[in-house]
N, C-alpha and C. Protein backbone atom coordinates (compact mmCIF):
# COMPACT_ATOMS: atom_id res chain seq x y z
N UNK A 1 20.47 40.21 -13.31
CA UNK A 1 19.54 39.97 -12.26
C UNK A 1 18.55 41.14 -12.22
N UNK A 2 17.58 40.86 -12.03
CA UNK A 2 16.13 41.69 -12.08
C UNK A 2 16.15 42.09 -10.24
N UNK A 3 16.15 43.59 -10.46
CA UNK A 3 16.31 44.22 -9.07
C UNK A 3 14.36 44.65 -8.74
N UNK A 4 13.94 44.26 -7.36
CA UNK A 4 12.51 44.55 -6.97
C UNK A 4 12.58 45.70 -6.09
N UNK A 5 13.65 46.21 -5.39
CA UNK A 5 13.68 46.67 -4.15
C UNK A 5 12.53 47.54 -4.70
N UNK A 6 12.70 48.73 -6.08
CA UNK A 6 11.82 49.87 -6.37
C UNK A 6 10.84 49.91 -6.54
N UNK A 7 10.05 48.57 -7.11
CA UNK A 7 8.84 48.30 -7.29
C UNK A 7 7.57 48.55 -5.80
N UNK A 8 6.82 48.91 -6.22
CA UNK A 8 6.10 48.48 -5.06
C UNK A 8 4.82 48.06 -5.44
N UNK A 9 4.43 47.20 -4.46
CA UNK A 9 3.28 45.95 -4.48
C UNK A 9 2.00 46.35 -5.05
N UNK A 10 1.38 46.11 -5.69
CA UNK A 10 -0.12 46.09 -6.25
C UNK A 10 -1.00 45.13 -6.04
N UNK A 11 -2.13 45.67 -5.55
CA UNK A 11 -2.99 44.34 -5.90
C UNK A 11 -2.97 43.95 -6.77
N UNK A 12 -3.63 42.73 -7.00
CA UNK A 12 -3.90 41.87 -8.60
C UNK A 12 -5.31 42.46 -8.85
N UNK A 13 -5.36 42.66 -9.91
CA UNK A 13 -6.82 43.23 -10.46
C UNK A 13 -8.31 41.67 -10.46
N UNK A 14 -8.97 42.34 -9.88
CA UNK A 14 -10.35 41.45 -9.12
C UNK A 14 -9.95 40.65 -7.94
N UNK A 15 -9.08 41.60 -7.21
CA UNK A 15 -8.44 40.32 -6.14
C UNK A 15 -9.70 41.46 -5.04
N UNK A 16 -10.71 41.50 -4.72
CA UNK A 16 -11.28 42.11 -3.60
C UNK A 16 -11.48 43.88 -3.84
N UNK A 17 -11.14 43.83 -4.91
CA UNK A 17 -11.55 45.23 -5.49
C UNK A 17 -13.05 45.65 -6.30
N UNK A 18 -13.10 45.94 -6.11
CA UNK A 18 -14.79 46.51 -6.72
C UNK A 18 -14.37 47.06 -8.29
N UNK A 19 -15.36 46.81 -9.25
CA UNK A 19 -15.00 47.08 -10.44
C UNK A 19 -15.59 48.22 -10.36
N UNK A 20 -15.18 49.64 -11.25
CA UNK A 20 -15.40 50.69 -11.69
C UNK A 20 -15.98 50.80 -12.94
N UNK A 21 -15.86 50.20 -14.09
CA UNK A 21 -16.57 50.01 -14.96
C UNK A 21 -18.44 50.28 -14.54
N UNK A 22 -18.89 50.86 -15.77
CA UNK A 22 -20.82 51.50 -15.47
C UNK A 22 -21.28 49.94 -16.11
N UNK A 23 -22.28 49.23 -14.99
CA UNK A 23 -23.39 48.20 -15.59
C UNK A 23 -22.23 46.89 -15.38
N UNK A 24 -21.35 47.25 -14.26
CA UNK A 24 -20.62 45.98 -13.63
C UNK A 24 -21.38 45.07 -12.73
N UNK A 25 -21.44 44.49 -12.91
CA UNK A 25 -22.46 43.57 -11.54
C UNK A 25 -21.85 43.26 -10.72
N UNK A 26 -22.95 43.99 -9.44
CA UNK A 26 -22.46 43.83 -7.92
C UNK A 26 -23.11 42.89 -6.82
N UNK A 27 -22.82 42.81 -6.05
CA UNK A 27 -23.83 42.04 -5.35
C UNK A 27 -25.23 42.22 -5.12
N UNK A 28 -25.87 43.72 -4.58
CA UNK A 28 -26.83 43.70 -4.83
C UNK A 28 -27.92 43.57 -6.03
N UNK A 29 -27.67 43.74 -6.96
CA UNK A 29 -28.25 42.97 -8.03
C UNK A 29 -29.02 41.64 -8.15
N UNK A 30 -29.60 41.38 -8.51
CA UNK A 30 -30.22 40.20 -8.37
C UNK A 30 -29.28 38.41 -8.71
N UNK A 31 -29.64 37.52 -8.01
CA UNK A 31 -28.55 36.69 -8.47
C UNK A 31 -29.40 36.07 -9.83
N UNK A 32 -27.89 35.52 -10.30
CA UNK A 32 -28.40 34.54 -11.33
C UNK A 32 -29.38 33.10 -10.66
N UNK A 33 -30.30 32.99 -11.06
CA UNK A 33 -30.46 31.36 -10.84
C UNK A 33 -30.31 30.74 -11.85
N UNK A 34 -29.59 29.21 -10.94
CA UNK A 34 -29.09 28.24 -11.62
C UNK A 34 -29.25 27.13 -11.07
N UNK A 35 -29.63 26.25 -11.64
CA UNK A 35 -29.83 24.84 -11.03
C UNK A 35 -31.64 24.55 -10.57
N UNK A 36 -32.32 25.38 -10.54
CA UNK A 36 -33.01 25.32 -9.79
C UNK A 36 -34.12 24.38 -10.55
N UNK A 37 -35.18 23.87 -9.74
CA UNK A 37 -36.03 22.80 -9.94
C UNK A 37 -36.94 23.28 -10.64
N UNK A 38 -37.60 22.47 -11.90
CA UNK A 38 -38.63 22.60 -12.68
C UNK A 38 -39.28 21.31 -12.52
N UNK A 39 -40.92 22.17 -13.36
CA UNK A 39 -41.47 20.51 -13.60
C UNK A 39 -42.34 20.90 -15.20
N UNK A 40 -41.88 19.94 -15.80
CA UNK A 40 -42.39 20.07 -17.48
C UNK A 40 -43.87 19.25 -17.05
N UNK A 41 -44.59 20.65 -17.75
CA UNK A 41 -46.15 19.81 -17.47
C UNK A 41 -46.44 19.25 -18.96
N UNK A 42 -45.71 19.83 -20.50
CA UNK A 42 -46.59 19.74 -21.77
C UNK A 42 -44.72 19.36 -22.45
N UNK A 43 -45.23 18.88 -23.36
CA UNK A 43 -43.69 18.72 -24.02
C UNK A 43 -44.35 18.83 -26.05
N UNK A 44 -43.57 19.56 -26.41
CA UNK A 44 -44.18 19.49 -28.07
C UNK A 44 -43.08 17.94 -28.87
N UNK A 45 -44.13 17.44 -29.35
CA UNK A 45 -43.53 16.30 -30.27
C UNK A 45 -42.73 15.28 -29.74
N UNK A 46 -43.20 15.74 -28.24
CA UNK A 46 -43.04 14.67 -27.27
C UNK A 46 -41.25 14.66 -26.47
N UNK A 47 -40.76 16.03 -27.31
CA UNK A 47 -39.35 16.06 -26.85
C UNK A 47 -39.31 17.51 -26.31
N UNK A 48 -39.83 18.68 -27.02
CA UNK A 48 -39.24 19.57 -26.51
C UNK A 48 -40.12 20.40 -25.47
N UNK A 49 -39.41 21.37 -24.60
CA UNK A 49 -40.46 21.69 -23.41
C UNK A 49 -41.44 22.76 -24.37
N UNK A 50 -43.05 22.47 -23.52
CA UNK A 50 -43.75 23.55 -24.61
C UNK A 50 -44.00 24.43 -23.27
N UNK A 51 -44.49 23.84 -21.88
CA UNK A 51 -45.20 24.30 -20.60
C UNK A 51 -44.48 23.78 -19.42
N UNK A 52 -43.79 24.35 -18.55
CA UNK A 52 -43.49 24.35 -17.40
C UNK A 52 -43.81 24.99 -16.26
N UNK A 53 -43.50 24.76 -14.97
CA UNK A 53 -43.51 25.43 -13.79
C UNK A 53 -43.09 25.09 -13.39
N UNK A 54 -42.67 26.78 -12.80
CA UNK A 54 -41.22 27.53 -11.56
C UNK A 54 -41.47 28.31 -10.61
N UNK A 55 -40.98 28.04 -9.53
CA UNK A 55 -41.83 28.41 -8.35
C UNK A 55 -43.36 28.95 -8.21
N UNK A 56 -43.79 27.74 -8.51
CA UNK A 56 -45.66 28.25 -8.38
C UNK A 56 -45.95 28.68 -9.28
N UNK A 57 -44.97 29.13 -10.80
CA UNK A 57 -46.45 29.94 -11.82
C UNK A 57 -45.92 28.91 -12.78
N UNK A 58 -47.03 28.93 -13.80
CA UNK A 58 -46.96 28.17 -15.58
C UNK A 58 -46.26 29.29 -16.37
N UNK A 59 -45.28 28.88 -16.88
CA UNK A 59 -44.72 29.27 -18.12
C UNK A 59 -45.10 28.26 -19.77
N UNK A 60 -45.51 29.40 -20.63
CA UNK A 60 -45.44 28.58 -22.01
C UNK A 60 -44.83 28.71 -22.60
N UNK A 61 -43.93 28.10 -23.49
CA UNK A 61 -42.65 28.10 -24.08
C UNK A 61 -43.26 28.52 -25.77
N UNK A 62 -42.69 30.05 -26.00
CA UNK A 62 -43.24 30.81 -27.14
C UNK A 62 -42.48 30.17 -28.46
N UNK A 63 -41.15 30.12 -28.48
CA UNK A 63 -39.92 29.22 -28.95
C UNK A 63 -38.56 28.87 -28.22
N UNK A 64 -38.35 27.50 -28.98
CA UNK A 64 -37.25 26.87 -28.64
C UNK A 64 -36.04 27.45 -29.28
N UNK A 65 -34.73 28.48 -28.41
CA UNK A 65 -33.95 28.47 -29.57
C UNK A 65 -33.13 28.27 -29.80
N UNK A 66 -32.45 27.30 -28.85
CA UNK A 66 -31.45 26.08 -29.05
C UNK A 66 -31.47 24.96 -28.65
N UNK A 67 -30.92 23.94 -29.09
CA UNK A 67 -31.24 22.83 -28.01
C UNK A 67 -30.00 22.04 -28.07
N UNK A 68 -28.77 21.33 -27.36
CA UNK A 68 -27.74 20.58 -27.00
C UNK A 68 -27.90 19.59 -26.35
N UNK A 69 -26.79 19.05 -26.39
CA UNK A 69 -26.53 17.93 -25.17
C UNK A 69 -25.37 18.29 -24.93
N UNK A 70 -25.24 17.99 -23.56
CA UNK A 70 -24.11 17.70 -22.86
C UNK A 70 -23.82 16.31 -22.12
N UNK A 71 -22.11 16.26 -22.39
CA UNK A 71 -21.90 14.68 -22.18
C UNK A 71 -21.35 14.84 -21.04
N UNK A 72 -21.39 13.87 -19.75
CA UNK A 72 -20.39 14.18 -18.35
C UNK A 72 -21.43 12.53 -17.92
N UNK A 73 -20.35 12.86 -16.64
CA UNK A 73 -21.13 11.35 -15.56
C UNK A 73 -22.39 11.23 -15.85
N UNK A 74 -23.38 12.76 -16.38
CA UNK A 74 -24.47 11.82 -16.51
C UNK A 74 -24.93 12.76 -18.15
N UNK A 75 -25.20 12.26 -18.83
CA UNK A 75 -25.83 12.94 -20.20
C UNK A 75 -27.18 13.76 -20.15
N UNK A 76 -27.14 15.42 -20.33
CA UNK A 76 -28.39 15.98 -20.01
C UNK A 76 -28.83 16.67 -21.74
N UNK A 77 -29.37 16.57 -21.54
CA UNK A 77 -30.51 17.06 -22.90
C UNK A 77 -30.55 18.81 -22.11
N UNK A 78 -29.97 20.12 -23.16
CA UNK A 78 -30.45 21.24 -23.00
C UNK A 78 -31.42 22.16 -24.09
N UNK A 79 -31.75 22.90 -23.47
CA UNK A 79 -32.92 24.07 -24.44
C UNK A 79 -32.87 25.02 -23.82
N UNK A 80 -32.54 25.95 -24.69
CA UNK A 80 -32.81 27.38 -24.45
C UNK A 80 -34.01 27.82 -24.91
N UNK A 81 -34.82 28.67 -24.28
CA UNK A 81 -36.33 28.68 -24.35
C UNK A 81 -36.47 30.03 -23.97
N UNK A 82 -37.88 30.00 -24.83
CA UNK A 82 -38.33 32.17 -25.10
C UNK A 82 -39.62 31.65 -24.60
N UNK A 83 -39.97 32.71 -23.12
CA UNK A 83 -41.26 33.02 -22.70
C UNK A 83 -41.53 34.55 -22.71
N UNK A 84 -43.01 34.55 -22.15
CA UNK A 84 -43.00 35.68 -21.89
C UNK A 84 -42.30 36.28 -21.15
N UNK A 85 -41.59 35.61 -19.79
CA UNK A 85 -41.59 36.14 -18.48
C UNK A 85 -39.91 36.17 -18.86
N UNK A 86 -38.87 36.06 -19.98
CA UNK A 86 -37.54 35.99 -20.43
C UNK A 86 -37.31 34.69 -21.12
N UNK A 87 -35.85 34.86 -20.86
CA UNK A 87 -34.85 33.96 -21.41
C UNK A 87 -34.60 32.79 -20.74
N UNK A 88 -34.30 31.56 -20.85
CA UNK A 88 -34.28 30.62 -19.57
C UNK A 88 -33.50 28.94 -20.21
N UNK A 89 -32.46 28.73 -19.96
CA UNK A 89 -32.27 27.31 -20.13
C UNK A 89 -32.40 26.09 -18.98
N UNK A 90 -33.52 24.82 -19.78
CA UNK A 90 -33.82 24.01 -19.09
C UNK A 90 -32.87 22.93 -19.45
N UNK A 91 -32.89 21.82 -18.37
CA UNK A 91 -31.83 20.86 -18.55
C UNK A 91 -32.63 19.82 -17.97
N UNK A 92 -32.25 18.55 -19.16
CA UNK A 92 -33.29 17.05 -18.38
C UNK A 92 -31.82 16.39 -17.93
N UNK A 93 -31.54 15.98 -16.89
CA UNK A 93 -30.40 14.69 -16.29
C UNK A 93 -31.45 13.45 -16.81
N UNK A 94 -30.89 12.92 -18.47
CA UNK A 94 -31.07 11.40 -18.91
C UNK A 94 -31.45 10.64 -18.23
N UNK A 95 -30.43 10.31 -17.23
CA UNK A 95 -30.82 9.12 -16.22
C UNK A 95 -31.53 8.97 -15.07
N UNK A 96 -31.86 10.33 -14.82
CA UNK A 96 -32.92 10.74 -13.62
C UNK A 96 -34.22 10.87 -13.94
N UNK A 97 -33.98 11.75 -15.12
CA UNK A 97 -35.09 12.56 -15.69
C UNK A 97 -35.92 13.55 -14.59
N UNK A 98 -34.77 14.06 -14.13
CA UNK A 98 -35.15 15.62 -13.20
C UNK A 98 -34.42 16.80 -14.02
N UNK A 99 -35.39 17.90 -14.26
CA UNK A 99 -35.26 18.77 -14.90
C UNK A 99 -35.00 19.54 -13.73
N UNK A 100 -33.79 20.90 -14.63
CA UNK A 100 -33.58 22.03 -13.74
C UNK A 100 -33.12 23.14 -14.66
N UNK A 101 -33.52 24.31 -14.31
CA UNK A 101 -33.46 25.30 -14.92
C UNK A 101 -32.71 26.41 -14.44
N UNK A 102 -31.84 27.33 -15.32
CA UNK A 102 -31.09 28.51 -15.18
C UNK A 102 -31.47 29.80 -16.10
N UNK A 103 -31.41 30.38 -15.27
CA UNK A 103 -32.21 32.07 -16.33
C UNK A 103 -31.14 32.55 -16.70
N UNK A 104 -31.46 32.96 -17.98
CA UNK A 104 -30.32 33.71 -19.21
C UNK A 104 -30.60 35.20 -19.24
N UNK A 105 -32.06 35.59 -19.28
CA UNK A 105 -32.42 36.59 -19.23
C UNK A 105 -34.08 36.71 -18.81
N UNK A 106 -34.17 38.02 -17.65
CA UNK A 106 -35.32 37.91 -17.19
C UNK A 106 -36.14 39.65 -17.84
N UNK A 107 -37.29 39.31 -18.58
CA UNK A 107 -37.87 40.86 -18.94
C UNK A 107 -38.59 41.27 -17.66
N UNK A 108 -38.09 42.79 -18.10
CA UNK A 108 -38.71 43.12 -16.93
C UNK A 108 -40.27 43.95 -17.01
């Protein structure tokens, strides 16, 4: 039999503890966005995004540099896309055809 009396209790590591690790992300930091609403104004070859806008400004899409699908309740067409302003994957919902976008990386 495995005796506990001596042990004593620990938290679980990331249970409400703050990481110590340098270039951990904390809350103040900026959040990720995700999900958020686009609107494709230009599309190249009629499929992929060339020109969009996100909150109020035009982005032009410098290159495309991936592109997927994903299969679920509803099938979305993805692209990962190089602007000036960063890194950014857009997503079309097939059956809606409402695009929404999540930032991968923003230059600063």
């Amino acid at each position: 039999m495995l005796r506990t009396e001596n042990f004593t209790s620990r938290p679980r590591v990331g249970a409400g503890t703050p990481s110590v690790r340098s270039g951990a992300p904390t809350a103040r930091r900026t959040r990720a966005v995700r999900n958020d609403a686009v609107e494709i104004l230009e599309k190249r070859f009629g499929y992929f995004p060339q020109r969009f806008q996100w909150r109020g400004h035009t982005h032009h899409v410098q290159a495309v540099e991936r592109a997927w699908t994903k299969m679920g309740r509803a099938a979305q067409l993805c692209f990962r896309v190089r602007c000036q302003e960063g890194l950014f994957d857009l997503s079309q919902n097939v059956k809606t055809n409402i695009w929404s976008l999540a930032v991968v990386q923003l230059n600063s």
